[in-house]
Protein backbone atom coordinates (compact mmCIF):
# COMPACT_ATOMS: atom_id res chain seq x y z
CA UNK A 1 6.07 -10.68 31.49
CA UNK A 2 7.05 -7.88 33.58
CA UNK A 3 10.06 -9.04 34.07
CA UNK A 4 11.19 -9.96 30.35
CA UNK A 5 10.19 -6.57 29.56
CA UNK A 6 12.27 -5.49 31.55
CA UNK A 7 15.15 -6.64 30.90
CA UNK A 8 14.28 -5.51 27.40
CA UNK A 9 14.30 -1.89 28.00
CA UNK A 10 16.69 -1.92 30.90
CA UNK A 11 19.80 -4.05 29.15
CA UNK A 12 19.30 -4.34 25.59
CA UNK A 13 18.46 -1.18 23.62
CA UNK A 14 18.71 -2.58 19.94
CA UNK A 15 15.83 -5.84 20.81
CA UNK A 16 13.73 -2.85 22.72
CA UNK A 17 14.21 -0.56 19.52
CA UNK A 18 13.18 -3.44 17.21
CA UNK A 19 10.30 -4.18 19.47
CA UNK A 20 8.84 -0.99 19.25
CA UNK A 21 9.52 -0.62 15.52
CA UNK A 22 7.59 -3.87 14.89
CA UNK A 23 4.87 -3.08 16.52
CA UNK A 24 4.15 0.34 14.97
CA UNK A 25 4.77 -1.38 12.34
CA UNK A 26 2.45 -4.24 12.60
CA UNK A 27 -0.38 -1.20 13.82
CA UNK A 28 0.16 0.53 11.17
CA UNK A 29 -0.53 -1.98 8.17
CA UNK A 30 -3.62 -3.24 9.52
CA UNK A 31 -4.49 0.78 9.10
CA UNK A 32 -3.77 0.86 5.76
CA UNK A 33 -5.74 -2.47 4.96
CA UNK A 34 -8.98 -1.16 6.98
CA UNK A 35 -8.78 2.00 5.02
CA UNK A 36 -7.66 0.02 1.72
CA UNK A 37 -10.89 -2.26 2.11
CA UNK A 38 -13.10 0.74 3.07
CA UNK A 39 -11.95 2.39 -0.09
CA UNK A 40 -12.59 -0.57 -2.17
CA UNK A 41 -16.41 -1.47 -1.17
CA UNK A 42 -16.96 2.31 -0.75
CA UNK A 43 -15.17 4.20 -3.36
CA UNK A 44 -14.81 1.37 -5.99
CA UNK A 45 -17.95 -0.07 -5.53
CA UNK A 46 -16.42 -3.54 -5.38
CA UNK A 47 -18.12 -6.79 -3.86
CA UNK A 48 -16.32 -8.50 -0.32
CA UNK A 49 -16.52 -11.67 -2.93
CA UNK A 50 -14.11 -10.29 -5.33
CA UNK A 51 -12.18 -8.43 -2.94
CA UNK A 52 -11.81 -11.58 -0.79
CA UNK A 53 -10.49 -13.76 -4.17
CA UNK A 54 -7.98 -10.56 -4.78
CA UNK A 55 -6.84 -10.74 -1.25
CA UNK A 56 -6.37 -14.45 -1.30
CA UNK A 57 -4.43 -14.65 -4.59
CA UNK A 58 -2.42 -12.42 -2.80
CA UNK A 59 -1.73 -15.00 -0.06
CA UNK A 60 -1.40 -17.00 -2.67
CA UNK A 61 1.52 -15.71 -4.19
CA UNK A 62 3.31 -14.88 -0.84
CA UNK A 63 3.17 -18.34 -0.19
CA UNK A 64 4.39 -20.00 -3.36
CA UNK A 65 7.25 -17.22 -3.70
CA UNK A 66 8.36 -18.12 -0.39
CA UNK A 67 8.46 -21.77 -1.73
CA UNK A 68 10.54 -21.07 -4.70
CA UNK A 69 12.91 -18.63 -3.04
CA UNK A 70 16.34 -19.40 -2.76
């Protein structure tokens, strides 16, 4: 591990650029859905039933677009 990381920052700036950005990234949405779901249950008054259907659709959808995309 030590090593590929390494050579990651060392000798290729754009992967160790991309590699940070993801994983801000990736740190930063599951943020936004903790606070999302907080907001729902708290704020919205909104069972984890119906936000659990809401969030699967969801998956849903990702999942069949990605089917049907050129």
């Amino acid at each position: 591990m030590r090593v590929a990381l390494r050579y990651v920052f060392r000798r290729n700036p754009v992967l160790a650029a991309g590699s940070l950005m993801f994983t801000g990234t990736n740190f930063a949405i599951w943020l936004i859905q903790a606070n999302f779901l907080f907001y729902l249950t708290t704020y919205r008054h909104l069972s984890p039933r119906v936000i659990g259907v809401v969030l699967a659709a969801q998956g849903v959808g990702a999942v069949l677009g990605a089917a049907f995309a050129g």
